[in-house]
N, C-alpha and C. Protein backbone atom coordinates (compact mmCIF):
# COMPACT_ATOMS: atom_id res chain seq x y z
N UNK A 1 23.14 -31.49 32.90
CA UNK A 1 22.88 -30.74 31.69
C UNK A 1 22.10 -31.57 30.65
N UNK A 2 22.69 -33.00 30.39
CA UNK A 2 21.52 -33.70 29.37
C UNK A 2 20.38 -33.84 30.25
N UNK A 3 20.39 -34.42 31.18
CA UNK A 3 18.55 -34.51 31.61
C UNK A 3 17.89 -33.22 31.46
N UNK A 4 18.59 -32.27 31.60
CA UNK A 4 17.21 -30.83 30.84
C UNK A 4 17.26 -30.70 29.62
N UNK A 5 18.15 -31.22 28.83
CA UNK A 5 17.83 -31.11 27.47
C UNK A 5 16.97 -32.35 26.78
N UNK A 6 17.24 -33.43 27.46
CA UNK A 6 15.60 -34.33 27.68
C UNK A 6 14.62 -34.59 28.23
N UNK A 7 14.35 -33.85 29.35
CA UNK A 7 13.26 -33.47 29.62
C UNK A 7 12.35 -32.34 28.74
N UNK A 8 13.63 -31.19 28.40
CA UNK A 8 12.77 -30.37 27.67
C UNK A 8 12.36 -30.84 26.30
N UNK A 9 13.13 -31.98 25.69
CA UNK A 9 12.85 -32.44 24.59
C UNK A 9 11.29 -33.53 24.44
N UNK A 10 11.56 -34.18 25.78
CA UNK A 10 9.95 -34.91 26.41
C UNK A 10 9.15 -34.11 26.54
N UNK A 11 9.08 -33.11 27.15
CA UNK A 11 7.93 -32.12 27.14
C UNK A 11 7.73 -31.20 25.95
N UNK A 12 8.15 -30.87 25.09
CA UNK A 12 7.82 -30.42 23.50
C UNK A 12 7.66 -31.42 23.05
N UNK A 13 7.58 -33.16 22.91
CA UNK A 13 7.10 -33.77 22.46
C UNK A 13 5.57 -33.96 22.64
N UNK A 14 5.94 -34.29 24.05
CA UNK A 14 4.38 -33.86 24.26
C UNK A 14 3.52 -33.08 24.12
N UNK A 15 3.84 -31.85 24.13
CA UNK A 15 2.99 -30.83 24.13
C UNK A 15 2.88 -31.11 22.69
N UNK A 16 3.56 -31.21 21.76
CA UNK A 16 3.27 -31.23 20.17
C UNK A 16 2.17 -32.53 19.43
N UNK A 17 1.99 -33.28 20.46
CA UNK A 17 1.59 -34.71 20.52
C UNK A 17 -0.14 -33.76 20.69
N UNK A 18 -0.08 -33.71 22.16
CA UNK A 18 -1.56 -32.89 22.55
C UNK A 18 -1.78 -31.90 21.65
N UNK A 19 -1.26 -31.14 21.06
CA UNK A 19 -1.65 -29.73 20.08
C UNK A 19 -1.86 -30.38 18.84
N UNK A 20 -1.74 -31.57 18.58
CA UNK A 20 -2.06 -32.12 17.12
C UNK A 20 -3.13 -32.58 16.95
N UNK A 21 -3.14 -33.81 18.49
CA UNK A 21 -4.50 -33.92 18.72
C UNK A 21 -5.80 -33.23 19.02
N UNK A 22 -5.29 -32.34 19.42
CA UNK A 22 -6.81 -31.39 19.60
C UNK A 22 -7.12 -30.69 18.52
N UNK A 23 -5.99 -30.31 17.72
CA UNK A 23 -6.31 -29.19 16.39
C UNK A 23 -6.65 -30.39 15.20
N UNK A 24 -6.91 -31.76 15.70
CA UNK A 24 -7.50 -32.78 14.43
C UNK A 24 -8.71 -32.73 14.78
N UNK A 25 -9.38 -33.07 16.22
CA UNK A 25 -10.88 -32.94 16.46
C UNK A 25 -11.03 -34.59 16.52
N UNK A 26 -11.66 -34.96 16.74
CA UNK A 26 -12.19 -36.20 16.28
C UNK A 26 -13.23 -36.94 14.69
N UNK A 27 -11.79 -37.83 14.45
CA UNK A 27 -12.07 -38.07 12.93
C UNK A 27 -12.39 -39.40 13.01
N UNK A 28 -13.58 -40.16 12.85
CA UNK A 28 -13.73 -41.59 12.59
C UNK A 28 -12.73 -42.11 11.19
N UNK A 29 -12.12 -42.99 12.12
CA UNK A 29 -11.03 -43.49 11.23
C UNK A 29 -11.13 -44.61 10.13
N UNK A 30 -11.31 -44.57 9.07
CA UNK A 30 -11.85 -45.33 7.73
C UNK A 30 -11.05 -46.66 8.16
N UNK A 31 -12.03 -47.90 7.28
CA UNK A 31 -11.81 -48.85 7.02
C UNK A 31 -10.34 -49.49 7.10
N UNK A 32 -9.79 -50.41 7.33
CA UNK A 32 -8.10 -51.10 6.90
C UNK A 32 -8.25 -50.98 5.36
N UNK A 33 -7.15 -51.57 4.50
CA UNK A 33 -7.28 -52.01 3.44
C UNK A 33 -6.55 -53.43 3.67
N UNK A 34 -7.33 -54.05 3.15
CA UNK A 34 -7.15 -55.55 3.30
C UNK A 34 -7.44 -56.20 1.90
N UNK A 35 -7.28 -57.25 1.91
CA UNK A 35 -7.62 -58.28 0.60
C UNK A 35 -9.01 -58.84 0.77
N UNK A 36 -9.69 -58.68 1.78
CA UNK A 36 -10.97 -59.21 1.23
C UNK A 36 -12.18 -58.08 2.03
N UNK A 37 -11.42 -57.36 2.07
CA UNK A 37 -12.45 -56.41 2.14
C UNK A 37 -13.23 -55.14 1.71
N UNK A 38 -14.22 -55.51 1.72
CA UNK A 38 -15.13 -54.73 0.21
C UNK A 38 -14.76 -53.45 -0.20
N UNK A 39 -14.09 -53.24 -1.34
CA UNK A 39 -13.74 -52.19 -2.05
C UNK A 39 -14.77 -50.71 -1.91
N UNK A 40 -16.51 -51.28 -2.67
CA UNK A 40 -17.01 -50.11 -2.37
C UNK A 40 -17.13 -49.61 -1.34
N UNK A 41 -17.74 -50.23 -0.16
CA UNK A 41 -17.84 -49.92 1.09
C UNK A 41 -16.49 -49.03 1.69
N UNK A 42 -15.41 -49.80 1.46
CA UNK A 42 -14.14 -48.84 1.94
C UNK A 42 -14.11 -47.23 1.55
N UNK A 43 -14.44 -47.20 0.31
CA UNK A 43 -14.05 -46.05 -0.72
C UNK A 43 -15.43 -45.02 -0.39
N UNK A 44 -16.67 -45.55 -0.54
CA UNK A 44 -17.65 -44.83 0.04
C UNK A 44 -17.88 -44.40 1.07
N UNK A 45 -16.94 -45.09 2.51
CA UNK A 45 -17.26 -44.16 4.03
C UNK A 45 -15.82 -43.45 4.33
N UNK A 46 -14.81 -43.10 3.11
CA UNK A 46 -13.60 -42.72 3.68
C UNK A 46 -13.86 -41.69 3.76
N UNK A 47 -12.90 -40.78 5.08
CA UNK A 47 -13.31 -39.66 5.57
C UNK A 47 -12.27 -38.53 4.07
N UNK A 48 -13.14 -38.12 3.05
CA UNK A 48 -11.98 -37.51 2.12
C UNK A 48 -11.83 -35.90 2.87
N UNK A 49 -10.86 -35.45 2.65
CA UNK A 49 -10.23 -34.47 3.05
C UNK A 49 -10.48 -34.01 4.78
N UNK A 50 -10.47 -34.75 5.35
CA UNK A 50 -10.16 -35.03 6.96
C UNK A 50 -8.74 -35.71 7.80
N UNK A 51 -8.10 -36.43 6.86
CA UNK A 51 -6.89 -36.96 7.36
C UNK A 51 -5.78 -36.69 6.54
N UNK A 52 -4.77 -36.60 7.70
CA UNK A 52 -3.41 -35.89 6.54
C UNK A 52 -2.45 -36.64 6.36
N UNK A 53 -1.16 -36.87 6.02
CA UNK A 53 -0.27 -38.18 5.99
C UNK A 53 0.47 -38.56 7.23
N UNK A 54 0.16 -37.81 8.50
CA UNK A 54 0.60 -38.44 9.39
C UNK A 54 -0.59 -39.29 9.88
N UNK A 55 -2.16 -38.93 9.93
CA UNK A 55 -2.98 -39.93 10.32
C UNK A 55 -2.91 -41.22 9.34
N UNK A 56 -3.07 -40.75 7.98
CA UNK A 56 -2.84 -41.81 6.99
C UNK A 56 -1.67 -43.14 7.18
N UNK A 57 -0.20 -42.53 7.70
CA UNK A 57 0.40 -43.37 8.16
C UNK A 57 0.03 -44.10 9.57
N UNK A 58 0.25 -43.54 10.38
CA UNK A 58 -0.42 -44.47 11.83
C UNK A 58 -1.53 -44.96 11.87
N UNK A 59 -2.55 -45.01 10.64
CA UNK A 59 -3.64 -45.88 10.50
C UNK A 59 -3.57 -46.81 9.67
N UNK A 60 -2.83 -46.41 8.96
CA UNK A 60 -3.03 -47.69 7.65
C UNK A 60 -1.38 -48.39 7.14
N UNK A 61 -0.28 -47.67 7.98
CA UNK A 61 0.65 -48.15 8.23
C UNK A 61 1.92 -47.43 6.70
N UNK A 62 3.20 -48.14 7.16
CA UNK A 62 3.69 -47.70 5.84
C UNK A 62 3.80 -48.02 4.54
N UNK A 63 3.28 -46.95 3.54
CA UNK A 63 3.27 -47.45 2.32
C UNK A 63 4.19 -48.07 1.38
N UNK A 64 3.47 -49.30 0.48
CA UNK A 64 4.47 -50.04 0.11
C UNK A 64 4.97 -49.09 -1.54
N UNK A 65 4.95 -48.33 -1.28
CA UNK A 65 5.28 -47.19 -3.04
C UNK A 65 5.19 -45.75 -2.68
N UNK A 66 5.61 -45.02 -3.31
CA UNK A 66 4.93 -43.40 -3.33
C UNK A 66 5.31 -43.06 -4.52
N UNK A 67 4.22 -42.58 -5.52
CA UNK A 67 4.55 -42.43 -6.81
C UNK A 67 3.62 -40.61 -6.65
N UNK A 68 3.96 -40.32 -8.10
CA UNK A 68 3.39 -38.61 -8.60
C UNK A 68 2.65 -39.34 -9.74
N UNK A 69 1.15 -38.59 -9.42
CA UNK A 69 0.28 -39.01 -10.45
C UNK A 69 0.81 -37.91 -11.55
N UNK A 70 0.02 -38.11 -12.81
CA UNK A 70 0.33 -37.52 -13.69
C UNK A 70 -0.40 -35.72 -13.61
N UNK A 71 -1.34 -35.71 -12.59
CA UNK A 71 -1.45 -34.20 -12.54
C UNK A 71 -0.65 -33.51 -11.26
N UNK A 72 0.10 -33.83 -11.18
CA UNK A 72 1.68 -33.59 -10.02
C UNK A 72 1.69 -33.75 -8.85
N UNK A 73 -0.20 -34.77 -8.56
CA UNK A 73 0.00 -35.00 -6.98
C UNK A 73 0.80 -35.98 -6.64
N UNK A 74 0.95 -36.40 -4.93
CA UNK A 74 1.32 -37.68 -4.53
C UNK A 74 0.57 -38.45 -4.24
N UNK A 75 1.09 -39.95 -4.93
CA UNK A 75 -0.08 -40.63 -3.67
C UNK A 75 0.95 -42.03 -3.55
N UNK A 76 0.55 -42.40 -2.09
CA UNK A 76 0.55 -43.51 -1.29
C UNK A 76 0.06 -45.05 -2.09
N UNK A 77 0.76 -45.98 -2.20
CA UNK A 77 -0.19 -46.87 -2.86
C UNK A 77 0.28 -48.23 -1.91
N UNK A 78 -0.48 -48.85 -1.47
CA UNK A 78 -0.98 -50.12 -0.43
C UNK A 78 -1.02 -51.29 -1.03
N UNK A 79 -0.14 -52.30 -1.40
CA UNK A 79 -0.79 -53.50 -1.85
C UNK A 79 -1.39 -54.17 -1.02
N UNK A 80 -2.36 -54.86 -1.74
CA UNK A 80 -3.33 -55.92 -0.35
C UNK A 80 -3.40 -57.45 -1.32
N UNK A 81 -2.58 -57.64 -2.20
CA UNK A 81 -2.65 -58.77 -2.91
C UNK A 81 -1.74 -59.71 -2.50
N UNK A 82 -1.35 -59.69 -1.00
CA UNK A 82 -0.45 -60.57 -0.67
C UNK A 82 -0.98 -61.55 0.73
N UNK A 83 -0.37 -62.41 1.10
CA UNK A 83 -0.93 -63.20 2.65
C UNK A 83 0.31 -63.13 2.97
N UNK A 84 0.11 -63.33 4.33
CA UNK A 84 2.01 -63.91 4.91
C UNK A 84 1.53 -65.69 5.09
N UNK A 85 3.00 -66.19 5.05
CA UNK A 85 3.60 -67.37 5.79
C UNK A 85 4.59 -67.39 6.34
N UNK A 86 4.23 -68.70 7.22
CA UNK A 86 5.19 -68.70 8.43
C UNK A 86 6.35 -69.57 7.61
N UNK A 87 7.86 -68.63 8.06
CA UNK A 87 8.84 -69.60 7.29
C UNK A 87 9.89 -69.42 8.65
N UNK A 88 10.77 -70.65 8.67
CA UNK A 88 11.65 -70.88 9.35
C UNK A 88 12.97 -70.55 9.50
N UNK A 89 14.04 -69.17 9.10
CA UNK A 89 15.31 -69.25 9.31
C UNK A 89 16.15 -69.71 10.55
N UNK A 90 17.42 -70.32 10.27
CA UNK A 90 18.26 -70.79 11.16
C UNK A 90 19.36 -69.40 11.54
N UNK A 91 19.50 -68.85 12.63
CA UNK A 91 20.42 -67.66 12.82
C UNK A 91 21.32 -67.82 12.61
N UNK A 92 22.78 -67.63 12.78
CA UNK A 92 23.99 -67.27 13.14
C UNK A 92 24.36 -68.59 14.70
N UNK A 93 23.26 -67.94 15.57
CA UNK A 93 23.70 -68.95 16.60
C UNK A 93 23.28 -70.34 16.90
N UNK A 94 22.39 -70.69 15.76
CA UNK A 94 21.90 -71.79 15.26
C UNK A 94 20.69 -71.79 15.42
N UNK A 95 19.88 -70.76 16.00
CA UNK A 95 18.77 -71.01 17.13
C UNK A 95 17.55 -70.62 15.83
N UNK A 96 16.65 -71.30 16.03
CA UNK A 96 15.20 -71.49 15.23
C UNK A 96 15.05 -69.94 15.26
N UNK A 97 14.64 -69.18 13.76
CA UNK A 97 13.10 -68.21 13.93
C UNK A 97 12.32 -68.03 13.28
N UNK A 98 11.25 -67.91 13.37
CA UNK A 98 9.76 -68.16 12.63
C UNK A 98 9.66 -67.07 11.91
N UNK A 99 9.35 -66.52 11.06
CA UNK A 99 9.22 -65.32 10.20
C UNK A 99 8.36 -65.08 9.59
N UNK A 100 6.88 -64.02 9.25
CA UNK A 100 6.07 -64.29 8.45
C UNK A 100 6.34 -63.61 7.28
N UNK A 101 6.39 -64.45 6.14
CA UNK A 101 6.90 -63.96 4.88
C UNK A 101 5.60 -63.37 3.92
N UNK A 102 5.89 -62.29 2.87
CA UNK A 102 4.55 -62.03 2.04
C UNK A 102 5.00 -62.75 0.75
N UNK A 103 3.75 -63.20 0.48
CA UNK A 103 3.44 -64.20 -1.28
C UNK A 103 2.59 -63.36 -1.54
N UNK A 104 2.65 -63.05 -2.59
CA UNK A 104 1.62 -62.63 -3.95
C UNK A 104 0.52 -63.86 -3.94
N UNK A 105 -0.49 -63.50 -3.92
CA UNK A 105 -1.77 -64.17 -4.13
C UNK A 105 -2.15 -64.44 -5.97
N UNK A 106 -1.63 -63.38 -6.46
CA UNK A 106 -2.24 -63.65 -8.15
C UNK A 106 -3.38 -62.87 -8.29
N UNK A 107 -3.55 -61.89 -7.41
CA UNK A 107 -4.49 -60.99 -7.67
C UNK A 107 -4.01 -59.21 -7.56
N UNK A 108 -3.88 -58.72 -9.03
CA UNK A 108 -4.00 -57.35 -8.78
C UNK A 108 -4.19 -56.55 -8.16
N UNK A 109 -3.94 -55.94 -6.83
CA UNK A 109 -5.32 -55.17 -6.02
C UNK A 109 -4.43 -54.43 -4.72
N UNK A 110 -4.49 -53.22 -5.36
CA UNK A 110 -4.08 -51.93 -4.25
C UNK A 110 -5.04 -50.81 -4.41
N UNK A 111 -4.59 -50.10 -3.58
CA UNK A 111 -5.04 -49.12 -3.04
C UNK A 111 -3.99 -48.16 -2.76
N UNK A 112 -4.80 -46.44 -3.64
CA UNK A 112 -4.05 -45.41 -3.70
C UNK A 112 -4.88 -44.25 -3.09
N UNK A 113 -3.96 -43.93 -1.91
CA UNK A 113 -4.29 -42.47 -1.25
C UNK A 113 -3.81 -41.37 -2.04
N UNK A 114 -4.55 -40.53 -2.75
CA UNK A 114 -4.24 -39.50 -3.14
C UNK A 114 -4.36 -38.19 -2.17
N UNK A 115 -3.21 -37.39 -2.24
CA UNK A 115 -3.01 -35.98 -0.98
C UNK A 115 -3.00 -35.11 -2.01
N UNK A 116 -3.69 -33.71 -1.72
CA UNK A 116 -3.58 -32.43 -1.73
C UNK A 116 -2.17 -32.05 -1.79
N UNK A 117 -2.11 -30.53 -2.35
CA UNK A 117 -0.61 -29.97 -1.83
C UNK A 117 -0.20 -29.80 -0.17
N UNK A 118 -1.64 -29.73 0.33
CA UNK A 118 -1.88 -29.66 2.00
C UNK A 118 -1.69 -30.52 2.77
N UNK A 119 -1.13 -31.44 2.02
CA UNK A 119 -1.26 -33.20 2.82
C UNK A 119 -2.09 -33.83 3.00
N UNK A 120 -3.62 -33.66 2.48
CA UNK A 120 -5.06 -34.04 3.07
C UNK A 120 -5.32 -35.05 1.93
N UNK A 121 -6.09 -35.73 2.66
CA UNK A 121 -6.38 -36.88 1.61
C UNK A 121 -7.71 -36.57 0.46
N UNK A 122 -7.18 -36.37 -0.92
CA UNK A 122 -8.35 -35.69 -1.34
C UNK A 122 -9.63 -37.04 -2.04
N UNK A 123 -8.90 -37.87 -2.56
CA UNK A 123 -9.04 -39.16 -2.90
C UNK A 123 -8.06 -40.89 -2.58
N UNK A 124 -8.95 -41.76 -2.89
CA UNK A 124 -8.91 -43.50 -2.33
C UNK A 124 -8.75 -43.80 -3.63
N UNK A 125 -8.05 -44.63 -4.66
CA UNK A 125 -8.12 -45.23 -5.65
C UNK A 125 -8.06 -47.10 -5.56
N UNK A 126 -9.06 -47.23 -5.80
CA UNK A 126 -9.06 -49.36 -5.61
C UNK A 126 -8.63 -49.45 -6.40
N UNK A 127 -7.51 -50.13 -7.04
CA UNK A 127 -7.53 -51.10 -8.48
C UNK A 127 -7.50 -52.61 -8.10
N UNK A 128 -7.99 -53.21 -9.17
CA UNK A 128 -8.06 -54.76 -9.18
C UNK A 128 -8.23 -54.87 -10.37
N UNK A 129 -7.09 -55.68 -11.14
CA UNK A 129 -6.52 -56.18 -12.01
C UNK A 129 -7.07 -55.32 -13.02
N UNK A 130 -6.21 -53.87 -12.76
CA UNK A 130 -6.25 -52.62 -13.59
C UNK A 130 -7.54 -52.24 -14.16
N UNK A 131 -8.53 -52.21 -13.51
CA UNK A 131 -10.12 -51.93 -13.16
C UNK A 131 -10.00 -50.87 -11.95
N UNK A 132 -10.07 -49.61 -12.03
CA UNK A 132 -9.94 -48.89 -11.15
C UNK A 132 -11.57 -47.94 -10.50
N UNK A 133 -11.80 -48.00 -9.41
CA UNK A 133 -12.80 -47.43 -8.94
C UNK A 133 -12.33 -45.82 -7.88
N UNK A 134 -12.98 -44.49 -8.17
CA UNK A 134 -12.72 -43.81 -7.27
C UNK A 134 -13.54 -43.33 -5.70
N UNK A 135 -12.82 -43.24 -4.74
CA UNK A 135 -13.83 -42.64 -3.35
C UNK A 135 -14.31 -41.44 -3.59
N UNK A 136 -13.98 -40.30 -4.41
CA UNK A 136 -14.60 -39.38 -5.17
C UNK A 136 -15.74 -39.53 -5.52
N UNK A 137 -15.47 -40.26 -6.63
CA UNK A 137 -16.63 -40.45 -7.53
C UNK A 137 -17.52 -41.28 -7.06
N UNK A 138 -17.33 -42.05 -6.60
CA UNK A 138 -18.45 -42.71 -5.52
C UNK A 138 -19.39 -42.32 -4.73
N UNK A 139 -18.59 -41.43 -3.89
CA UNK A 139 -19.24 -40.22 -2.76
C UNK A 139 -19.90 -38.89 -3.35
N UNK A 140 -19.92 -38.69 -5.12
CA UNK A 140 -20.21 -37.47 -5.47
C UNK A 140 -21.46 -38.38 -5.76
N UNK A 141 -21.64 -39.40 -6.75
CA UNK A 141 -22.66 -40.41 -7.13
C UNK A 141 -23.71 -40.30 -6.26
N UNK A 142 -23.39 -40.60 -5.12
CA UNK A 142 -24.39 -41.20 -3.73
C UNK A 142 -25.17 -39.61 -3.73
């Protein structure tokens, strides 16, 4: 009796997996956000209103915030002002483990996905050290 209720649960996964993918189409998937990589360039080739918050997550990973802008959307916000290091804890069973830890660099600088009520990404917001640039306004500019 459980193996058909996981199998049938494997196969509606799947099938829900394939029906997502085909009803997305193929979307060239924008830039990382990283710390040294170029703000305009990111914000000017993002695909706006093509990806929704499940592509947004499995591409760019999970967000470190989710705040409501002040006109009642959501958005996602990314810090990239950090590096890791390698640090050393001792376990329980004494045994070495290496860990990569995040430090603040001293530089301002995230990045905010703004979504639709639809989930779609309508805008990219860069800030660096509260200097904010939009993928909007960038892409209306051009």
């Amino acid at each position: 009796m459980s193996k058909n209720i996981i199998m049938v649960f494997l196969t509606g996964a799947a099938y829900m997996t394939w029906l997502s993918i085909s009803m997305a189409g193929t979307v060239d998937m924008p830039m990382r956000f990283t710390s040294n990589s170029n703000p305009e360039q990111v914000l000017k080739s993002y695909p706006l209103g093509k990806l929704n918050k499940q592509m947004a997550l499995s591409h760019h990973g999970k967000e470190d915030e989710q705040i409501i802008l002040p006109n009642g959307l959501q958005a996602w916000v990314y810090n990239v002002d950090f590096y890791k290091m390698p640090k050393s804890y001792t376990l329980p069973s004494g045994k070495e483990k290496l860990m990569l830890e995040r430090k603040k660099n001293g530089i301002n600088k995230k990045y905010l996905l703004v979504f639709s009520n639809d989930n779609k990404i309508i805008d990219v917001i860069h800030i660096k050290n509260f200097k904010a640039s939009s993928a909007l306004k960038l892409q209306l500019d051009d």
